[in-house]
PDB file of N, CA and C in Angstrom:
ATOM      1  N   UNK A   1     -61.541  55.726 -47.691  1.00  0.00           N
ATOM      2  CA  UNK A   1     -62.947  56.048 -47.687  1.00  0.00           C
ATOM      3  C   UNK A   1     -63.174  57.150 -48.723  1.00  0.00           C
ATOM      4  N   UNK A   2     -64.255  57.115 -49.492  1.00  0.00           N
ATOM      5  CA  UNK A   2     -64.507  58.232 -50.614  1.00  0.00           C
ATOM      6  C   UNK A   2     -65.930  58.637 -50.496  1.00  0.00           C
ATOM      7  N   UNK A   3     -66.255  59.321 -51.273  1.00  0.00           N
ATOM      8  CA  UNK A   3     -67.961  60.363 -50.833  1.00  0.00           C
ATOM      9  C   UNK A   3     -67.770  60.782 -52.774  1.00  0.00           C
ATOM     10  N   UNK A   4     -68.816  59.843 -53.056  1.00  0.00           N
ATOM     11  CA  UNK A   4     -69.293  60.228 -54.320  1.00  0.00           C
ATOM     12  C   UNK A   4     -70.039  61.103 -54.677  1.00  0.00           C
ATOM     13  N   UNK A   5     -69.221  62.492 -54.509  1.00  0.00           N
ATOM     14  CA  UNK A   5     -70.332  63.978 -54.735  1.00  0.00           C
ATOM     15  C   UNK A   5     -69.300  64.618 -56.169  1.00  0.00           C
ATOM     16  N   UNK A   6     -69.618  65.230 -56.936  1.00  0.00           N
ATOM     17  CA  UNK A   6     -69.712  66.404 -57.494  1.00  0.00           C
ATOM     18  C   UNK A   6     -68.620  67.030 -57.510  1.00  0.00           C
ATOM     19  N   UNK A   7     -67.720  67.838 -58.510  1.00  0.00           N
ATOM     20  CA  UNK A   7     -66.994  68.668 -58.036  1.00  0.00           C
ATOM     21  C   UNK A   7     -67.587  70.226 -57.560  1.00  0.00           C
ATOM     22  N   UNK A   8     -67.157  70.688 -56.337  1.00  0.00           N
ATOM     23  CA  UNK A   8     -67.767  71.798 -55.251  1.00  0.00           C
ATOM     24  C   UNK A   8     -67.133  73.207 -55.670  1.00  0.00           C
ATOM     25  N   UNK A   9     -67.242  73.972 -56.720  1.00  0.00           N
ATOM     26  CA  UNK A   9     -66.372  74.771 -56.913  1.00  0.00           C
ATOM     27  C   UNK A   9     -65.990  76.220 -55.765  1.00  0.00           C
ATOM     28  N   UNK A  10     -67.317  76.135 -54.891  1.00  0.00           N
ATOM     29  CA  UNK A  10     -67.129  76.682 -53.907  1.00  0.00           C
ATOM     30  C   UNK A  10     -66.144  76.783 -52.904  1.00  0.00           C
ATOM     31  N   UNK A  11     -66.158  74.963 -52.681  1.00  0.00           N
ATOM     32  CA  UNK A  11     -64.767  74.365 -51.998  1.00  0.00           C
ATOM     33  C   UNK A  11     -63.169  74.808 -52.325  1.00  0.00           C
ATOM     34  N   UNK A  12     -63.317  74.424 -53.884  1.00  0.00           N
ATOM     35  CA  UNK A  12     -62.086  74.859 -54.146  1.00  0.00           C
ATOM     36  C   UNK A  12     -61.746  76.393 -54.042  1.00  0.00           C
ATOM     37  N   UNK A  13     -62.683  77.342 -54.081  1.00  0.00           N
ATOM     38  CA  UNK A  13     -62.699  78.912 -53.453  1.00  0.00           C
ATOM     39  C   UNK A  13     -61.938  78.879 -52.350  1.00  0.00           C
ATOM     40  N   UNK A  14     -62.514  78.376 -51.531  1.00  0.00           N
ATOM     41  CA  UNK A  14     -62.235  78.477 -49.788  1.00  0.00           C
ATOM     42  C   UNK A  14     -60.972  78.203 -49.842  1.00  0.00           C
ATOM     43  N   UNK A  15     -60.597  76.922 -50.535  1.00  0.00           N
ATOM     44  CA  UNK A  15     -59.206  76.643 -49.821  1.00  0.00           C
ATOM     45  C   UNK A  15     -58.042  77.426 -50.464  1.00  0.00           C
ATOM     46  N   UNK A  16     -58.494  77.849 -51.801  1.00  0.00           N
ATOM     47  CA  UNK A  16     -57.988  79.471 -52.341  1.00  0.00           C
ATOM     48  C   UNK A  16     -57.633  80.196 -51.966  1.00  0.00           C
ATOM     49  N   UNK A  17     -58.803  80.892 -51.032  1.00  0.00           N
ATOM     50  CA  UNK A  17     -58.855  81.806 -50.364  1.00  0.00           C
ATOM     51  C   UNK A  17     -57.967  81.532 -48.232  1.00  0.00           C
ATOM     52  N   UNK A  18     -57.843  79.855 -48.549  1.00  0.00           N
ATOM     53  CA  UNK A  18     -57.254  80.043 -46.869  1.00  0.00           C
ATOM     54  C   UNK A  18     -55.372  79.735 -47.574  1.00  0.00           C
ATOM     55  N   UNK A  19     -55.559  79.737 -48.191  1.00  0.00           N
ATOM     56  CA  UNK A  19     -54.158  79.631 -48.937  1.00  0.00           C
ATOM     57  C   UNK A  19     -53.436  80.824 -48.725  1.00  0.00           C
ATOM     58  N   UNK A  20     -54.071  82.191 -49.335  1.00  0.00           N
ATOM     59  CA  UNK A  20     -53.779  83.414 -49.802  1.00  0.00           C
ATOM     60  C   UNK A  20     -54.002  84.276 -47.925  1.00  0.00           C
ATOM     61  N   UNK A  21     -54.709  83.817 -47.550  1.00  0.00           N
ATOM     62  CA  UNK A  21     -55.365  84.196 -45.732  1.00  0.00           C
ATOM     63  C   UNK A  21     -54.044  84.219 -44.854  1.00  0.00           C
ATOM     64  N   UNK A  22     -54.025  82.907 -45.007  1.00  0.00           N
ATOM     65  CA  UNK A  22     -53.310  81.889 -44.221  1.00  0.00           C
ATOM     66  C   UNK A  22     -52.082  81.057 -44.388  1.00  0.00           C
ATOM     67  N   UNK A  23     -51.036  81.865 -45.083  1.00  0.00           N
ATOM     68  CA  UNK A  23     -49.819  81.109 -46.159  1.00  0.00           C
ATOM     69  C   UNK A  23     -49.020  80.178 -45.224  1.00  0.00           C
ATOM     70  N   UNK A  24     -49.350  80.116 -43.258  1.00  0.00           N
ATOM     71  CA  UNK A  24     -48.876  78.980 -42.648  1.00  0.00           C
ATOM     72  C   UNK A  24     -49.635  77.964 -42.741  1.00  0.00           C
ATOM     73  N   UNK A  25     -50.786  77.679 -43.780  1.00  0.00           N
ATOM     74  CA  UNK A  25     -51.688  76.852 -43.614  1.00  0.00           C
ATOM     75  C   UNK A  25     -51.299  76.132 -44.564  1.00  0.00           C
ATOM     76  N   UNK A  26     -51.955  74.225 -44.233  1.00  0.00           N
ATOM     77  CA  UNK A  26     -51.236  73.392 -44.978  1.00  0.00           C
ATOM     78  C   UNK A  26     -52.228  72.663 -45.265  1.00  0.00           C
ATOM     79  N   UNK A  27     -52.501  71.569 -46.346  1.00  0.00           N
ATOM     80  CA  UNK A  27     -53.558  70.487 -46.355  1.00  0.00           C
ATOM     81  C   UNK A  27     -53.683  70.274 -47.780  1.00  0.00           C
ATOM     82  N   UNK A  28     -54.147  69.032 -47.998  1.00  0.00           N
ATOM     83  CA  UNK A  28     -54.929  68.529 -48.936  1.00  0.00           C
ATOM     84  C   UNK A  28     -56.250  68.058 -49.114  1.00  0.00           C
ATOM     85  N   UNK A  29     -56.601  68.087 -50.297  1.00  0.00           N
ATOM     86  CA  UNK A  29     -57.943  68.141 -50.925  1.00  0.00           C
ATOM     87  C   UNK A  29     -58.097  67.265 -52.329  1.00  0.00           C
ATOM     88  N   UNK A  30     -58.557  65.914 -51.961  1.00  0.00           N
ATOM     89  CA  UNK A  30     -58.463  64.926 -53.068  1.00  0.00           C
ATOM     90  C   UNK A  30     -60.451  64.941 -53.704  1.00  0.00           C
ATOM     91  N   UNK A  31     -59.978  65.128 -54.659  1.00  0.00           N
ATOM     92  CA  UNK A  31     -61.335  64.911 -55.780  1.00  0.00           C
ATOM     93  C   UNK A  31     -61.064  64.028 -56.856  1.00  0.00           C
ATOM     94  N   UNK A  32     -62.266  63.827 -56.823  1.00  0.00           N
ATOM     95  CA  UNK A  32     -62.705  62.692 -58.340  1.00  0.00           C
ATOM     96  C   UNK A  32     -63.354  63.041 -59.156  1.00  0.00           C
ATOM     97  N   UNK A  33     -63.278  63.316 -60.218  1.00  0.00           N
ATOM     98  CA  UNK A  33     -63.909  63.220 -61.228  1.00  0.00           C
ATOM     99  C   UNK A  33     -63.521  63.719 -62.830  1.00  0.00           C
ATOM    100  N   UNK A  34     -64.088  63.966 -63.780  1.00  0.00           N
ATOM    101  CA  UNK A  34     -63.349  64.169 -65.026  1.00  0.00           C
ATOM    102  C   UNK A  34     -63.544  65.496 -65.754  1.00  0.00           C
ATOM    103  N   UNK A  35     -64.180  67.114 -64.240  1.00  0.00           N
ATOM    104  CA  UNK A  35     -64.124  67.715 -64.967  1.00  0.00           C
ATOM    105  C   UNK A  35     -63.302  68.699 -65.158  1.00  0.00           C
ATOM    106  N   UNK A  36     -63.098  69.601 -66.199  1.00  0.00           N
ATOM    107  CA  UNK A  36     -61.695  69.690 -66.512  1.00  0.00           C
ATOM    108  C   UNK A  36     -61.321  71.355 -65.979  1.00  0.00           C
ATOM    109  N   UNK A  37     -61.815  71.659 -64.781  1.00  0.00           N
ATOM    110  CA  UNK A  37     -61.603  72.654 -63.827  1.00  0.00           C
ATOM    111  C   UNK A  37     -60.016  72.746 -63.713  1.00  0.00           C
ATOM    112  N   UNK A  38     -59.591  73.830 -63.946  1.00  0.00           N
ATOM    113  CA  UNK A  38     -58.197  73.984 -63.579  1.00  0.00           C
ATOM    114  C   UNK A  38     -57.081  73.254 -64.631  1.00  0.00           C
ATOM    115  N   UNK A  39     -57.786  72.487 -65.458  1.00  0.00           N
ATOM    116  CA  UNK A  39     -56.930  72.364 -66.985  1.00  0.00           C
ATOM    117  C   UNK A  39     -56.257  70.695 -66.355  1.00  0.00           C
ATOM    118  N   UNK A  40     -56.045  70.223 -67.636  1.00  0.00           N
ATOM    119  CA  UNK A  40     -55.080  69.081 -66.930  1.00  0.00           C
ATOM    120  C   UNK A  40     -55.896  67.771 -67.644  1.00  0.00           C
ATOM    121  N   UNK A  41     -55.622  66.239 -67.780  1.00  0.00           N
ATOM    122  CA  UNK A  41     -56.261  65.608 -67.857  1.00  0.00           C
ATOM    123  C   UNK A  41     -56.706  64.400 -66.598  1.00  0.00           C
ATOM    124  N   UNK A  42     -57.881  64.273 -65.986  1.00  0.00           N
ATOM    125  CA  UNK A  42     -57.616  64.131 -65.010  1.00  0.00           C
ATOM    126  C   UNK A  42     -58.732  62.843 -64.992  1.00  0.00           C
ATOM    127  N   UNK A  43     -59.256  62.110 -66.304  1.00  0.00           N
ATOM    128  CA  UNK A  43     -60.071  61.056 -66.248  1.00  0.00           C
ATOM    129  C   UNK A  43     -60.515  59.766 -65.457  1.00  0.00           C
ATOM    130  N   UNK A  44     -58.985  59.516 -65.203  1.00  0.00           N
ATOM    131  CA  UNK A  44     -59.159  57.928 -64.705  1.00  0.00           C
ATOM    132  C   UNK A  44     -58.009  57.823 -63.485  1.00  0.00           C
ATOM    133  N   UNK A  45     -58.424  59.276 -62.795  1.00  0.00           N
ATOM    134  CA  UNK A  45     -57.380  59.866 -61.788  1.00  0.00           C
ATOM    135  C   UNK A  45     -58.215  60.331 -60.405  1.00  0.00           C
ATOM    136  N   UNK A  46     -57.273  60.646 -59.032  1.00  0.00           N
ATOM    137  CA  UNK A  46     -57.608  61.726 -58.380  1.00  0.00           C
ATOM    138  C   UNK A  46     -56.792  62.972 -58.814  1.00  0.00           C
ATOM    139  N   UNK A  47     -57.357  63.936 -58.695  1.00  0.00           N
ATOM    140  CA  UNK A  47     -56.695  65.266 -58.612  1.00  0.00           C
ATOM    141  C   UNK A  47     -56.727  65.822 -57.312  1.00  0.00           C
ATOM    142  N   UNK A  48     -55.543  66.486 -57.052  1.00  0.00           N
ATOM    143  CA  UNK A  48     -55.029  66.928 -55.557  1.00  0.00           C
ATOM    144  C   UNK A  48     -54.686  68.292 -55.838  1.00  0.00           C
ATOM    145  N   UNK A  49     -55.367  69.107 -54.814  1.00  0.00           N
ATOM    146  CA  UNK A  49     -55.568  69.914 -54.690  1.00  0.00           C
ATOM    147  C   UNK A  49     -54.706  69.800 -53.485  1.00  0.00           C
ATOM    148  N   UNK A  50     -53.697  71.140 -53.489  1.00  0.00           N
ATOM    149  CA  UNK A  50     -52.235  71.027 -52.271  1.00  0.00           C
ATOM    150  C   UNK A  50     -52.610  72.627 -51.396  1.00  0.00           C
ATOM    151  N   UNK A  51     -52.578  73.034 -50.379  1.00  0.00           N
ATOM    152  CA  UNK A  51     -52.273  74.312 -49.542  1.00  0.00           C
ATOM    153  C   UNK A  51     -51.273  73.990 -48.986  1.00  0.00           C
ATOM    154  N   UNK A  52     -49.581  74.704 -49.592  1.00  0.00           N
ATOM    155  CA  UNK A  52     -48.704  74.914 -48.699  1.00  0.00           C
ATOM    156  C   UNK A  52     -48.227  76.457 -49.328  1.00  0.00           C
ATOM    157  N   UNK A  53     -47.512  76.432 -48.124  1.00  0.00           N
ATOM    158  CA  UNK A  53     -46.946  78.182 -47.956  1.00  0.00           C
ATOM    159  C   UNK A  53     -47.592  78.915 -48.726  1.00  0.00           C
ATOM    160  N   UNK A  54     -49.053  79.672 -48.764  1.00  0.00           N
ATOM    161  CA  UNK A  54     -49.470  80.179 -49.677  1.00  0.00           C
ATOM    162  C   UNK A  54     -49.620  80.192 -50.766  1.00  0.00           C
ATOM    163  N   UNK A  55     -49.441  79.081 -51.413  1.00  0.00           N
ATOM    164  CA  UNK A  55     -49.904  78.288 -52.494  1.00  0.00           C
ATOM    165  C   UNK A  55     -51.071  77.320 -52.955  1.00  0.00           C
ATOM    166  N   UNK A  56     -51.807  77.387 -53.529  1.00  0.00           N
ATOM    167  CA  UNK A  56     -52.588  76.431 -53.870  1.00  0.00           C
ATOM    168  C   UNK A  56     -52.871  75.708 -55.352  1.00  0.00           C
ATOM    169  N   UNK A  57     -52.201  74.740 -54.934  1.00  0.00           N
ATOM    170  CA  UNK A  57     -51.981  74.256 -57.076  1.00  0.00           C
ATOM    171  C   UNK A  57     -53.185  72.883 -56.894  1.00  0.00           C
ATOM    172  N   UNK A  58     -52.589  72.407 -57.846  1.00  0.00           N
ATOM    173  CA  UNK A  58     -53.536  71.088 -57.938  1.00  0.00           C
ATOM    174  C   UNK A  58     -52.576  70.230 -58.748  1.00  0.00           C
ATOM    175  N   UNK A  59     -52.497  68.699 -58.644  1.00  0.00           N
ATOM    176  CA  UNK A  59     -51.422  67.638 -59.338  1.00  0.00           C
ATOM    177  C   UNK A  59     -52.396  66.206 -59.496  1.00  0.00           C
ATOM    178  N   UNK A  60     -51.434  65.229 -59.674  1.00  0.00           N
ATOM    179  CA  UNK A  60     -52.447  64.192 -60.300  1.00  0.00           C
ATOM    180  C   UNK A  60     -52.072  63.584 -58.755  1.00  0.00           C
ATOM    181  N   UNK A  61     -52.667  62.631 -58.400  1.00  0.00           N
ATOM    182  CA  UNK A  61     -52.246  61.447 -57.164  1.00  0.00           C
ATOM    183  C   UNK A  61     -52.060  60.383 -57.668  1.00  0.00           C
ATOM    184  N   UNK A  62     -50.747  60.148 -56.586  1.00  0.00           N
ATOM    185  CA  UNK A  62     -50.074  58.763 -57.066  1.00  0.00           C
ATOM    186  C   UNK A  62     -50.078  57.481 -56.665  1.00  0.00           C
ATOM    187  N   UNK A  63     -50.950  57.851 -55.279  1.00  0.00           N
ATOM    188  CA  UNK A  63     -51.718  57.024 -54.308  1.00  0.00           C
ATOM    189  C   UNK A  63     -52.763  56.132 -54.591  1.00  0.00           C
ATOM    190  N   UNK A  64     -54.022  56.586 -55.242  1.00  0.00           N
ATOM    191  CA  UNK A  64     -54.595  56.211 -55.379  1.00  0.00           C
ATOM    192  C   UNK A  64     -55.375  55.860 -56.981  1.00  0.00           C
ATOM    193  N   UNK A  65     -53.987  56.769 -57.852  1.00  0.00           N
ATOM    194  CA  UNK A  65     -54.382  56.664 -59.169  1.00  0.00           C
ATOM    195  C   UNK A  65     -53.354  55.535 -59.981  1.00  0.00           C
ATOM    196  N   UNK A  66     -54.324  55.561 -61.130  1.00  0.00           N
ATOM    197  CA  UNK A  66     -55.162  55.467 -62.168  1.00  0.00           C
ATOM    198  C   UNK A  66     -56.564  54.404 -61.034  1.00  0.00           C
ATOM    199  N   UNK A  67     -57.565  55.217 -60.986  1.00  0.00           N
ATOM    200  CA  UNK A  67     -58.564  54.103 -60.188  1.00  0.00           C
ATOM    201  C   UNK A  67     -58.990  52.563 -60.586  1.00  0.00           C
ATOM    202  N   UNK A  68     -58.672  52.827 -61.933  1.00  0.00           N
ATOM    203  CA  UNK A  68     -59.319  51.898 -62.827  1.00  0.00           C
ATOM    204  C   UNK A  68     -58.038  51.134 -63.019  1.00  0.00           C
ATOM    205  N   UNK A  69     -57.095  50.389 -62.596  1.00  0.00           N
ATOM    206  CA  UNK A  69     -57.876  48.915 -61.829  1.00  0.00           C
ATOM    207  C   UNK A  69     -56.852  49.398 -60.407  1.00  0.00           C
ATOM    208  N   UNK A  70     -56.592  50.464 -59.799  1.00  0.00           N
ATOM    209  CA  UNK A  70     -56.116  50.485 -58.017  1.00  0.00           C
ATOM    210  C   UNK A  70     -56.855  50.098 -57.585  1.00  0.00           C
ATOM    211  N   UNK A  71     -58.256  51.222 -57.392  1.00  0.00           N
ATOM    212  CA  UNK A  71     -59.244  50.785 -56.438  1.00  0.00           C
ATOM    213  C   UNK A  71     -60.485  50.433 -57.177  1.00  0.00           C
ATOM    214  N   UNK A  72     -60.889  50.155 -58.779  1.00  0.00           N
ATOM    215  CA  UNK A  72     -61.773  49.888 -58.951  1.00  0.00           C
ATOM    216  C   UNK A  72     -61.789  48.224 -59.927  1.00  0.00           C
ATOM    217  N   UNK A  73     -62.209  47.165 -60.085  1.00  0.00           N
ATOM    218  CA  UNK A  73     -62.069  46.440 -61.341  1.00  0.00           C
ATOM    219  C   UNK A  73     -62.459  47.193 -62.676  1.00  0.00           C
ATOM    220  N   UNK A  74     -61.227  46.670 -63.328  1.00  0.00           N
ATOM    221  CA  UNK A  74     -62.104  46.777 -64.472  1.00  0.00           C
ATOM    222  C   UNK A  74     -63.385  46.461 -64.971  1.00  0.00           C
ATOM    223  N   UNK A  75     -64.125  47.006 -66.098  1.00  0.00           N
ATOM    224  CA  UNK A  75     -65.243  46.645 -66.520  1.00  0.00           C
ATOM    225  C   UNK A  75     -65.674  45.128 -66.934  1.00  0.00           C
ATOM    226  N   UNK A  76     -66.504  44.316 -66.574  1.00  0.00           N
ATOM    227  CA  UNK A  76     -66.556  43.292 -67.356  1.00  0.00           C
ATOM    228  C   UNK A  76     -67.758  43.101 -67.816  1.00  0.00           C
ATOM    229  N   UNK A  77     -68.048  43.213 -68.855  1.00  0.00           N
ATOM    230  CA  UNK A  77     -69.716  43.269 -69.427  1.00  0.00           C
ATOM    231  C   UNK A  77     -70.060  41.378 -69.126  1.00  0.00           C
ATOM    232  N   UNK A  78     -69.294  41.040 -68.935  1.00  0.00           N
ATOM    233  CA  UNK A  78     -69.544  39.153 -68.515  1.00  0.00           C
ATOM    234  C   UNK A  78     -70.609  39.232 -67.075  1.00  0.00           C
ATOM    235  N   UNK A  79     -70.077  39.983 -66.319  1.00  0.00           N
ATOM    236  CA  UNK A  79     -70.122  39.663 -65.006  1.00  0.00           C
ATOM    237  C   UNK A  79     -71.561  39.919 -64.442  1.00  0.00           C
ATOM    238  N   UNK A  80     -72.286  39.736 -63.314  1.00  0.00           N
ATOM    239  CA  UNK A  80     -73.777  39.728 -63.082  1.00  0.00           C
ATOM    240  C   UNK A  80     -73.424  40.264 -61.354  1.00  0.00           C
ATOM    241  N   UNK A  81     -74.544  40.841 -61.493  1.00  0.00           N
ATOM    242  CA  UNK A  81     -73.949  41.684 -59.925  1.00  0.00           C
ATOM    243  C   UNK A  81     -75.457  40.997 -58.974  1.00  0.00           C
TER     244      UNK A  81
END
């Protein structure tokens, strides 16, 4: 399931901040999109955002990336919706 919003830079604060709080705290945080927050190339990807042991990095996902063709078709300018 996905939620086509925006990247939240607020969001990524918080979990910053429960990282550095809270270094027994654990979780992930998958986003979409292509902007280039935190460096990296991250176009036709999710980027994962990780909280373990007081850490909070960010990596590419291997799950659900490259979207374009995992979870999305490719483009077909043929096709009629």
């Amino acid at each position: 399931m996905g939620c086509g919003i925006h990247r939240i830079p607020s969001i990524e604060r918080l979990f910053a901040i429960i990282a550095k709080e809270s270094p027994e705290s654990y979780g992930l945080l998958y986003v979409r999109g292509d902007e280039e927050a935190g460096g990296g190339d991250f176009e036709n990807c999710y980027r994962v955002w990780r909280v373990a042991r007081g850490d909070f990095s960010q990596m590419k996902d291997p799950f659900l990336s490259p979207c374009v063709p995992t979870i999305e078709m490719p483009y077909d300018p043929t096709s009629v919706e």
